[in-house]
C-alpha atoms as a PDB file:
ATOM      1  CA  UNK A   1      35.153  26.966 -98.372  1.00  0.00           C
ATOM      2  CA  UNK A   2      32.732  25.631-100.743  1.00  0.00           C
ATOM      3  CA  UNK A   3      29.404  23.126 -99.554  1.00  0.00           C
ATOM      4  CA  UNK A   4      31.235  20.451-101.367  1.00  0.00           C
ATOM      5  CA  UNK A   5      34.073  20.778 -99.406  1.00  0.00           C
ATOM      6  CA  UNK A   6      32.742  20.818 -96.261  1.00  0.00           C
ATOM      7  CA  UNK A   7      30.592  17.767 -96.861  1.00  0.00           C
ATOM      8  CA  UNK A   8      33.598  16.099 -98.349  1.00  0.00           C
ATOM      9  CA  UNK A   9      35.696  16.878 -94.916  1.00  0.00           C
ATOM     10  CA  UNK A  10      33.546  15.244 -92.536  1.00  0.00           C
ATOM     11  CA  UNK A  11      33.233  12.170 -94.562  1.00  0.00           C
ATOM     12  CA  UNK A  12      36.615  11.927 -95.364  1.00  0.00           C
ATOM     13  CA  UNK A  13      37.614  12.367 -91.651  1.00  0.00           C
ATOM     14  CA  UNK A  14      35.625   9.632 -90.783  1.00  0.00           C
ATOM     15  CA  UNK A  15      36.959   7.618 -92.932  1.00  0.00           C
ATOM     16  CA  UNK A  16      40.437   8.365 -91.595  1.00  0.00           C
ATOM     17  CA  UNK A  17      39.481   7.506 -87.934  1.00  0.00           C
ATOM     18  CA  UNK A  18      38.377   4.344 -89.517  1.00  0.00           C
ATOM     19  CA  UNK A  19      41.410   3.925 -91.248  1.00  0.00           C
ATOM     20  CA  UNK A  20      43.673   4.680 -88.294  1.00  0.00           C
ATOM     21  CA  UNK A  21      41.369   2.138 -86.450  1.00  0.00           C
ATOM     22  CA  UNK A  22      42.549  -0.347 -88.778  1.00  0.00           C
ATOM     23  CA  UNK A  23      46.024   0.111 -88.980  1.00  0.00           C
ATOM     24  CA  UNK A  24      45.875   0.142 -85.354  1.00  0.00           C
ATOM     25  CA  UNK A  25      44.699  -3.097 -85.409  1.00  0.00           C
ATOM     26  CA  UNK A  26      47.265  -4.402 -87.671  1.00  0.00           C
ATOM     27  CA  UNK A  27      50.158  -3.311 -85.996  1.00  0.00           C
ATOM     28  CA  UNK A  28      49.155  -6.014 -83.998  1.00  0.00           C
ATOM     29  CA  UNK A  29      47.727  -3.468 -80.946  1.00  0.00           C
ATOM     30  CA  UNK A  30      43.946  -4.221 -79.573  1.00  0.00           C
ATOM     31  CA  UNK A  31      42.402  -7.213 -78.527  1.00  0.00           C
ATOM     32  CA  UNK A  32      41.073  -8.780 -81.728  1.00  0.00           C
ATOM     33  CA  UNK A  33      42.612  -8.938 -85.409  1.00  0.00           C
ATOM     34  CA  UNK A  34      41.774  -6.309 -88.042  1.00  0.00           C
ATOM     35  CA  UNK A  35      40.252  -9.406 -89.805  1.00  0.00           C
ATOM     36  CA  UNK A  36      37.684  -9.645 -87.186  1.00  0.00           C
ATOM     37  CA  UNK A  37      36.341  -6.366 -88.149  1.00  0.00           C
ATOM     38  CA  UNK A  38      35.895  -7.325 -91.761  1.00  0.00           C
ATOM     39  CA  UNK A  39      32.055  -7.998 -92.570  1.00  0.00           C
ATOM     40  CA  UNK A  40      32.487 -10.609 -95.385  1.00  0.00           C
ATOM     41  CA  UNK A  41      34.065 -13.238 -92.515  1.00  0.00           C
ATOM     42  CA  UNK A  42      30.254 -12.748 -92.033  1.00  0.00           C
ATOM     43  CA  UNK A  43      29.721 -14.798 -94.953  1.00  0.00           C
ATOM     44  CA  UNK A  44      32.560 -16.647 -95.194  1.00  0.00           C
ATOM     45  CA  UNK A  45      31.227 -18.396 -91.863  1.00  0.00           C
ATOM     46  CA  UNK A  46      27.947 -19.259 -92.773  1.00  0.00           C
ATOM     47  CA  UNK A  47      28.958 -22.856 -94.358  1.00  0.00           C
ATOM     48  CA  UNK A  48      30.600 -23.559 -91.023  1.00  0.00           C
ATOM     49  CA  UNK A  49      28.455 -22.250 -88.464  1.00  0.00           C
ATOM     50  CA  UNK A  50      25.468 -24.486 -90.385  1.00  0.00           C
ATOM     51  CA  UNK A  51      27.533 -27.486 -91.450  1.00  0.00           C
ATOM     52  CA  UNK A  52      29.425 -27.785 -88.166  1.00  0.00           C
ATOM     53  CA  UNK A  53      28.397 -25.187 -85.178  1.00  0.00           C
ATOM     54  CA  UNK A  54      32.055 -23.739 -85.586  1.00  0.00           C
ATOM     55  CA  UNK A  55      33.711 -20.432 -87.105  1.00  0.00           C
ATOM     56  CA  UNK A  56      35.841 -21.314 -90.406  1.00  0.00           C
ATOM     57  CA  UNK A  57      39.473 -20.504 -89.881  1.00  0.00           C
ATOM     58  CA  UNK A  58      40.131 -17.364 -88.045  1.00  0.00           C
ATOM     59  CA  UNK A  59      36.563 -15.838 -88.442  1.00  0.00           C
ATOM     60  CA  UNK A  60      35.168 -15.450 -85.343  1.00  0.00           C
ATOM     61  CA  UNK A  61      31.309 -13.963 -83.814  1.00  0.00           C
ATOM     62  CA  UNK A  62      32.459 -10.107 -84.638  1.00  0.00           C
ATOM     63  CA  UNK A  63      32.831 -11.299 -88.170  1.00  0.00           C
ATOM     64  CA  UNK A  64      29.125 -12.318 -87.900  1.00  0.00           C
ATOM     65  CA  UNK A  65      28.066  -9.540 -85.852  1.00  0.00           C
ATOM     66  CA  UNK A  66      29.466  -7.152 -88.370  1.00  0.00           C
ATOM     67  CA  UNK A  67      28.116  -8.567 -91.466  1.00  0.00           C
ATOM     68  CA  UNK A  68      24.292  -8.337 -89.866  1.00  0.00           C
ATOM     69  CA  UNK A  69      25.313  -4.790 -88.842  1.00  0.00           C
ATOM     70  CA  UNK A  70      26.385  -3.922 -91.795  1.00  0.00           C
ATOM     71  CA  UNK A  71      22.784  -5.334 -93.790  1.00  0.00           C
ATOM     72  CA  UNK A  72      20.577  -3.604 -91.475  1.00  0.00           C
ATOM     73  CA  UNK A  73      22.778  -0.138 -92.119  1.00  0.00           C
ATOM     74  CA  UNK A  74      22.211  -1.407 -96.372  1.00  0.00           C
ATOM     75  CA  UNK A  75      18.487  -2.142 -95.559  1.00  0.00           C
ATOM     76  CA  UNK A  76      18.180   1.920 -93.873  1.00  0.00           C
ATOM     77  CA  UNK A  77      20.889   3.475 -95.821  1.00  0.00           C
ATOM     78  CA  UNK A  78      22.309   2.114 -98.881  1.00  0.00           C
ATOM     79  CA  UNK A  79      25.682   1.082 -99.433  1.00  0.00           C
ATOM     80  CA  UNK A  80      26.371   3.555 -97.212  1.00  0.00           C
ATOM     81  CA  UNK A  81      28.923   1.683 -95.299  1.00  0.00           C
ATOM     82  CA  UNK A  82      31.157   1.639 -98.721  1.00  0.00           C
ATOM     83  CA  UNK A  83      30.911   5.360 -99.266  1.00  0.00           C
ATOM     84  CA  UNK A  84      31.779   6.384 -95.399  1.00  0.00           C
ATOM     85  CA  UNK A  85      33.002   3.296 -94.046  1.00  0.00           C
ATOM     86  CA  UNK A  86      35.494   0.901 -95.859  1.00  0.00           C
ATOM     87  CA  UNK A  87      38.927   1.598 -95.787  1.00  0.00           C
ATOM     88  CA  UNK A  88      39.541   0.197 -99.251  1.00  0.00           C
ATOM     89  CA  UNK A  89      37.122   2.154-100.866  1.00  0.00           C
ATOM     90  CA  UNK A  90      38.285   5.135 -99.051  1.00  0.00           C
ATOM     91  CA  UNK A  91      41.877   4.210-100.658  1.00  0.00           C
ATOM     92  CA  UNK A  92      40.568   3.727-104.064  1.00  0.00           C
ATOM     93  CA  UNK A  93      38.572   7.236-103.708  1.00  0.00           C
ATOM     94  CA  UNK A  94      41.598   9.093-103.001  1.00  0.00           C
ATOM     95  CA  UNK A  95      43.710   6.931-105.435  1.00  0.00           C
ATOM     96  CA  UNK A  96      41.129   8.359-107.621  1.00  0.00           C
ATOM     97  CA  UNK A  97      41.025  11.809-106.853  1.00  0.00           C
ATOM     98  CA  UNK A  98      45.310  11.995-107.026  1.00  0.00           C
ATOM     99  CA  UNK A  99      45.389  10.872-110.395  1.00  0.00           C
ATOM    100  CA  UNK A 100      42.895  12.583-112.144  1.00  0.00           C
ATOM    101  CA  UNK A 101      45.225  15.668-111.204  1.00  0.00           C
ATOM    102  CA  UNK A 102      47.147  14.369-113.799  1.00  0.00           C
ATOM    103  CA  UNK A 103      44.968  12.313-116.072  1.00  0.00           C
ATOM    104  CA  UNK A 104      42.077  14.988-116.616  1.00  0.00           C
ATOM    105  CA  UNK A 105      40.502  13.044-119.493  1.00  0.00           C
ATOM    106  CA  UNK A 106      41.098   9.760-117.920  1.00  0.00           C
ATOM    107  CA  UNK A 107      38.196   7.739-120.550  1.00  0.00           C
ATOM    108  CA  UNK A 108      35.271   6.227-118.823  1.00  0.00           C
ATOM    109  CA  UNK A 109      34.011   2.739-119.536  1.00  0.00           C
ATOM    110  CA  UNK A 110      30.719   2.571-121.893  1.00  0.00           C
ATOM    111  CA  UNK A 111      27.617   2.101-120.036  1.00  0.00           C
ATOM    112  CA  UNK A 112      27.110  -1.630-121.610  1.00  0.00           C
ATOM    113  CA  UNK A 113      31.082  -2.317-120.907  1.00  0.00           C
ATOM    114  CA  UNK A 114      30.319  -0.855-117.238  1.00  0.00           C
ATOM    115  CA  UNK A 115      27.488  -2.726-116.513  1.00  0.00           C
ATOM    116  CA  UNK A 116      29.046  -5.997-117.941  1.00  0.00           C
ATOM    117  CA  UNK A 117      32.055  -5.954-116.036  1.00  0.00           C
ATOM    118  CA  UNK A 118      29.759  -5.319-113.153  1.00  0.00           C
ATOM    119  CA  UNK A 119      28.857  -8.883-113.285  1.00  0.00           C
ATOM    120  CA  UNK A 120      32.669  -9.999-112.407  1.00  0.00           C
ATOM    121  CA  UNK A 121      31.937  -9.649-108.652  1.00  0.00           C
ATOM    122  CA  UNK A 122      29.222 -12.376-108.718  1.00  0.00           C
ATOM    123  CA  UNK A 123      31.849 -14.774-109.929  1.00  0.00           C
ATOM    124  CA  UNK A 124      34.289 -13.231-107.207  1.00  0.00           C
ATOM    125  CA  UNK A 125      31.736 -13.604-104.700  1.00  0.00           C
ATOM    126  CA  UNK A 126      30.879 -17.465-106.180  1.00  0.00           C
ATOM    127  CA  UNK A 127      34.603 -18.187-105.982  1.00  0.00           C
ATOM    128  CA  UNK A 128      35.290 -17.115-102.926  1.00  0.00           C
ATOM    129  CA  UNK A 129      32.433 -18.811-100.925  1.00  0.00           C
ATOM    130  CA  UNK A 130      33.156 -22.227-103.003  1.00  0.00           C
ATOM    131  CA  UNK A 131      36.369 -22.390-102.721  1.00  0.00           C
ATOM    132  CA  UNK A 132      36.100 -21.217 -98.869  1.00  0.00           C
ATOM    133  CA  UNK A 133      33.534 -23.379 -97.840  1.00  0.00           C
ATOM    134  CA  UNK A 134      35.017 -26.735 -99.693  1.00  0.00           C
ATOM    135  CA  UNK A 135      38.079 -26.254 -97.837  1.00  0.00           C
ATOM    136  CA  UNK A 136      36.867 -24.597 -94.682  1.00  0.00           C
ATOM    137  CA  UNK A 137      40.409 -22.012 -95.456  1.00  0.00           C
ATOM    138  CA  UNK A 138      39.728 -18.499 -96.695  1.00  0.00           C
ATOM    139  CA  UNK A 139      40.640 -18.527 -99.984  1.00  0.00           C
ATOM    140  CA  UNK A 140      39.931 -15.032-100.488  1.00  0.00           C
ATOM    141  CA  UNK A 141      42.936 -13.818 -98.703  1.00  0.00           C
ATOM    142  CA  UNK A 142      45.576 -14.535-101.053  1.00  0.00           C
ATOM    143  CA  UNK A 143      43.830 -12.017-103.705  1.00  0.00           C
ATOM    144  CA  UNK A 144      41.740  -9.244-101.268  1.00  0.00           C
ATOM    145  CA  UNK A 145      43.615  -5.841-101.000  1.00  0.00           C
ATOM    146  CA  UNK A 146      42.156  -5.729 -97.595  1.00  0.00           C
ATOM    147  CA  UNK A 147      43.883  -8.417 -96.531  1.00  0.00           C
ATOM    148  CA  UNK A 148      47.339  -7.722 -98.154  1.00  0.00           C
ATOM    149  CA  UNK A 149      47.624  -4.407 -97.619  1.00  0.00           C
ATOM    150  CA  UNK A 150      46.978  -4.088 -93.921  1.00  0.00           C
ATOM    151  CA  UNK A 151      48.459  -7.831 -93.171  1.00  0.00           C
ATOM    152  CA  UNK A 152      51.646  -7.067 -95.233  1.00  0.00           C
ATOM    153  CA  UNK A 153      50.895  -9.943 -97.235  1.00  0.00           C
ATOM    154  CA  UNK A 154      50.682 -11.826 -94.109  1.00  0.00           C
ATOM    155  CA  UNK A 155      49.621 -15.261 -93.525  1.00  0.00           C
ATOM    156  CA  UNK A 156      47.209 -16.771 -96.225  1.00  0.00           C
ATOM    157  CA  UNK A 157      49.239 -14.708 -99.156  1.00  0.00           C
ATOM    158  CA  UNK A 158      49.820 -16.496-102.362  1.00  0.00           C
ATOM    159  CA  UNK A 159      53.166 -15.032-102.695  1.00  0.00           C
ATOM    160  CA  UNK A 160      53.945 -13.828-106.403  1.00  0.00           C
ATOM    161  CA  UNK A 161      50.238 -14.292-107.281  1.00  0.00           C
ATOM    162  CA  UNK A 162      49.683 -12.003-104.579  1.00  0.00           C
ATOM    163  CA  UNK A 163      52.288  -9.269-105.718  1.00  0.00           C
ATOM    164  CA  UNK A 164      51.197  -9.673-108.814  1.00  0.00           C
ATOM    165  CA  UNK A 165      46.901  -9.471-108.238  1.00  0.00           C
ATOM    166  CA  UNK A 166      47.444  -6.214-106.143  1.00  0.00           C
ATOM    167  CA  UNK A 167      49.388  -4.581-108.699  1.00  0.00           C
ATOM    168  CA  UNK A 168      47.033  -5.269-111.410  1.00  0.00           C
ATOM    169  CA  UNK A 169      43.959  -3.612-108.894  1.00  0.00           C
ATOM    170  CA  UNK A 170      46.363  -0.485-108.837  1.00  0.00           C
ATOM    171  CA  UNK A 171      46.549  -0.129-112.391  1.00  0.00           C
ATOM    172  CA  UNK A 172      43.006  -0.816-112.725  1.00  0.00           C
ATOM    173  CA  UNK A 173      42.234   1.776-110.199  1.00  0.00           C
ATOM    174  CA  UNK A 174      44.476   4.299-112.066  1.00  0.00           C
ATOM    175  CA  UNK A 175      41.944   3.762-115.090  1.00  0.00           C
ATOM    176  CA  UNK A 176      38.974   3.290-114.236  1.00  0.00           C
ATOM    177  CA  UNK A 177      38.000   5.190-110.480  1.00  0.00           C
ATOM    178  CA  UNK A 178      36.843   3.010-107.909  1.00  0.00           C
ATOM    179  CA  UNK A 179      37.922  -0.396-109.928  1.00  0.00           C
ATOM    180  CA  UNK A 180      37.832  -3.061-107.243  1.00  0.00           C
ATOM    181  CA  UNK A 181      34.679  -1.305-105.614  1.00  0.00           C
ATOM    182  CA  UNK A 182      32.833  -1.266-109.415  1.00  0.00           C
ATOM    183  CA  UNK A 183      33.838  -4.794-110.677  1.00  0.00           C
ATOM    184  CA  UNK A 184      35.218  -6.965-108.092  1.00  0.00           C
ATOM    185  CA  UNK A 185      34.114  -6.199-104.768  1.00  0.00           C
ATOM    186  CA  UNK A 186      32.194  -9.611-103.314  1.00  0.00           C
ATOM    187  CA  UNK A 187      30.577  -7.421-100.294  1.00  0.00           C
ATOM    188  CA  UNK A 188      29.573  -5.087-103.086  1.00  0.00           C
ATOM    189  CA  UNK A 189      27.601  -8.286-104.938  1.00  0.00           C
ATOM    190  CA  UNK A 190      26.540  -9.650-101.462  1.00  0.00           C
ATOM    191  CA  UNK A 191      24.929  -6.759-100.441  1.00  0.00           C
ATOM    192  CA  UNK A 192      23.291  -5.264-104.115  1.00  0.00           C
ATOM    193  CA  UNK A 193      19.634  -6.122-103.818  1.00  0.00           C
ATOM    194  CA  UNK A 194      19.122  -5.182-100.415  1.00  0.00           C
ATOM    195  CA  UNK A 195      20.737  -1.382-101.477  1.00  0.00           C
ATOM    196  CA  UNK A 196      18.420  -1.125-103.802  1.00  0.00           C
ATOM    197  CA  UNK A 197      16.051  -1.367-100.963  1.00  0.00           C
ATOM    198  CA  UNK A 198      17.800   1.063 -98.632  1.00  0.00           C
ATOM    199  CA  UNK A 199      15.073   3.977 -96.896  1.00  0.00           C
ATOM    200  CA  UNK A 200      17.405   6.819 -97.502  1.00  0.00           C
ATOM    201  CA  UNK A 201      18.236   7.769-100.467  1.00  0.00           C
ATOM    202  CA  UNK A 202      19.351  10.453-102.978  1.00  0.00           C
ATOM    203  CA  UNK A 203      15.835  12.051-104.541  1.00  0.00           C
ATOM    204  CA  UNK A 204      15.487  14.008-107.564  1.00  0.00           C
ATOM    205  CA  UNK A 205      13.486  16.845-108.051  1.00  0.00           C
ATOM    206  CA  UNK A 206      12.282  17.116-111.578  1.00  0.00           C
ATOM    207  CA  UNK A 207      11.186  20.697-111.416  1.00  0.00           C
ATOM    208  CA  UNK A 208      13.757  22.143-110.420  1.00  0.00           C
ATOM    209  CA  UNK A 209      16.569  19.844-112.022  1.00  0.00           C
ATOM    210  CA  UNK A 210      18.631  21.585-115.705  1.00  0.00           C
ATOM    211  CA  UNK A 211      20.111  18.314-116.663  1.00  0.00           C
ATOM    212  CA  UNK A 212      23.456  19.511-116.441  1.00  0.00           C
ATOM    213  CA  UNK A 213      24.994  16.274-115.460  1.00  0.00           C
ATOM    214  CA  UNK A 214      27.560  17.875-112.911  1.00  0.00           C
ATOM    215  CA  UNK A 215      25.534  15.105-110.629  1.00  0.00           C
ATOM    216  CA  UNK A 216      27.558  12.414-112.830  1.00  0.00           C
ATOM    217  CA  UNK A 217      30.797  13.831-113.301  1.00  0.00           C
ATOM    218  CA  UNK A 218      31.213  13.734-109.548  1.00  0.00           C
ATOM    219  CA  UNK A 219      29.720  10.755-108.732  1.00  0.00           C
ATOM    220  CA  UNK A 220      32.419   7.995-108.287  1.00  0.00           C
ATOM    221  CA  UNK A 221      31.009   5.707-109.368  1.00  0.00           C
ATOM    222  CA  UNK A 222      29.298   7.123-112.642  1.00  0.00           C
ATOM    223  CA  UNK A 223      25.798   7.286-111.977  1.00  0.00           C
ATOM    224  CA  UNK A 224      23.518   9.267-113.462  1.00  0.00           C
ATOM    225  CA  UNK A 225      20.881  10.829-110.659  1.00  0.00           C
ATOM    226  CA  UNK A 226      19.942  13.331-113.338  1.00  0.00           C
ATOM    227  CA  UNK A 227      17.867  10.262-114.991  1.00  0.00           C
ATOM    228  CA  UNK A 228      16.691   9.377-111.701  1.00  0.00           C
ATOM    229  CA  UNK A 229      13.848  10.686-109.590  1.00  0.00           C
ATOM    230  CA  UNK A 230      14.992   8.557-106.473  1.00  0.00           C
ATOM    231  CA  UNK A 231      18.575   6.832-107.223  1.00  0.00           C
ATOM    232  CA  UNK A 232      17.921   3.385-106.175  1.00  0.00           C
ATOM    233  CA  UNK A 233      20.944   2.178-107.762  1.00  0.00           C
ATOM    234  CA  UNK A 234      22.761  -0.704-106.044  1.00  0.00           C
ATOM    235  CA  UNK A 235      26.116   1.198-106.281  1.00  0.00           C
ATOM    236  CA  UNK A 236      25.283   4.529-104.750  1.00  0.00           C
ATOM    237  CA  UNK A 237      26.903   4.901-101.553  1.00  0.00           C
ATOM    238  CA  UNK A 238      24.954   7.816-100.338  1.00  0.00           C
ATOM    239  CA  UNK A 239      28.472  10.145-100.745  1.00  0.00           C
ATOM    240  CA  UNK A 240      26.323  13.027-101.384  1.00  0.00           C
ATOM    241  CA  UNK A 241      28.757  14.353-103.881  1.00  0.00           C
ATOM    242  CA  UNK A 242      26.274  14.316-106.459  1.00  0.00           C
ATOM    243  CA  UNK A 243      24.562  16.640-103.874  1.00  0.00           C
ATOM    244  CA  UNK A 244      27.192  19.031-102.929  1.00  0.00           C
ATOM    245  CA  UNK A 245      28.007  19.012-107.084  1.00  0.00           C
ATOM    246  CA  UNK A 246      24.505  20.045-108.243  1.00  0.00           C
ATOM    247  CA  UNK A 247      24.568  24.205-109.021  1.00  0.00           C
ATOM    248  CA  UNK A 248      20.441  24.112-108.266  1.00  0.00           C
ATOM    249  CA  UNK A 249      19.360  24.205-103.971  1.00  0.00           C
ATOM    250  CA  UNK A 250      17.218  21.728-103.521  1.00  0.00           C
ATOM    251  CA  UNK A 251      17.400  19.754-106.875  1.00  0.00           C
ATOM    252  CA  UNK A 252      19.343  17.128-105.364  1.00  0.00           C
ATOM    253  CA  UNK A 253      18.361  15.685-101.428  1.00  0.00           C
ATOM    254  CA  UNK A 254      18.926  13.221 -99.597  1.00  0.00           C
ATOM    255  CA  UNK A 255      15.429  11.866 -97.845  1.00  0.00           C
ATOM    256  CA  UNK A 256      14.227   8.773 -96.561  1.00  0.00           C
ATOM    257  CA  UNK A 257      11.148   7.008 -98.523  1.00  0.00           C
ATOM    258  CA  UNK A 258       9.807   4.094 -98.918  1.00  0.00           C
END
């Protein structure tokens, strides 16, 4: 079995205990809501909690406690929560992975049309807090893939608008890998500048680096760590399968520095 493989399997198992975890919850089994577990309640609750002393809604202390958690594990590790943690991302990854057995030259977004629609989760984030916080509801539910898929469109759904949102972040997916994650992702926006700080990271080594850019075609996300010497980029998860792709021992490694 190849390195990449292996890797691969244990983070993809732990994503499946997670997502079992979840499911379990929704099925209406444990003693709190799969909502509870969610770290953007986190935010969502922050109006509230300094506005009023009280929990918006049905966000609760775990939201709170999970959203902290969650920071700390950006501030040490990146976004690594995204790349081993999320369920939705962990959909979208495999989403990713079934169709380009089909679509092998599935196009990839320029790097100006990338970065640009990069900028839509700011106004998702912006939205959702607004919106949230004026009317002490969470708006966001009616249009997070989260929410629908493991509520059934549950309570808080916008009907149609619902149907219809969810279906347009499938075909989105099937284009572009990782779509929600990339462009519309509020945790993603909330939590950029402190990845950027994150201890551990993926590290470069110049020397002994070709430049053959297997690195980026297996990075979900499309970075490039071959232009990098330590990939501080807000979007890498710490996946490591630019690491398990790279051909050269030791060109690619994941260290912590400062």
């Amino acid at each position: 079995m190849k390195k990449a493989v292996k890797n691969r399997l244990v983070r993809y198992s732990v994503m499946t205990v997670i997502l079992g975890l979840t499911l379990y919850l929704a099925l209406g089994f444990g003693k709190h809501s799969f909502e509870a577990f969610c770290p953007f309640g986190g935010m969502e609750s922050l109006w509230g909690l300094f506005t009023v002393g009280q929990f918006s809604c049905a966000l609760a202390p775990l939201n709170l406690s999970m959203m902290v958690g969650v920071l700390a594990l950006t501030l040490l590790t990146k976004k690594s929560f995204c790349g081993w943690a999320c369920p939705i991302g962990f959909l979208g990854e495999l989403g990713a992975r079934f169709t380009g057995l089909f679509w092998k030259k599935r196009p990839q977004p320029s790097p100006q049309v990338n970065g640009a629609l990069k900028l839509l989760r700011y106004v998702v984030l912006a939205l959702a807090l607004y919106f949230t916080y004026k009317t002490g509801e969470l708006i966001l539910r009616g249009y997070d893939p989260f929410y629908l898929i493991f509520s059934g469109f549950g309570h808080g759904s916008a009907g149609v608008v619902s149907y219809i949102v969810l279906a347009a972040l499938v075909a989105g997916a099937l284009a572009v890998p990782m779509f929600f994650c990339r462009y519309l992702c509020p945790l993603g926006a909330v939590f950029d500048p402190f990845s950027r700080l994150g201890i551990v990271k993926i590290v470069r080594n110049d020397t002994l680096c070709t430049q053959c850019d297997a690195c980026q075609k297996a990075c979900p996300h499309d970075l490039a760590p071959q232009k990098m010497i330590q990939v501080r980029h807000r979007d890498c998860t710490n996946c490591l399968e630019c690491v398990d792709a790279c051909p050269v021992k030791g060109a690619l490694e994941l260290k912590a520095t400062f």
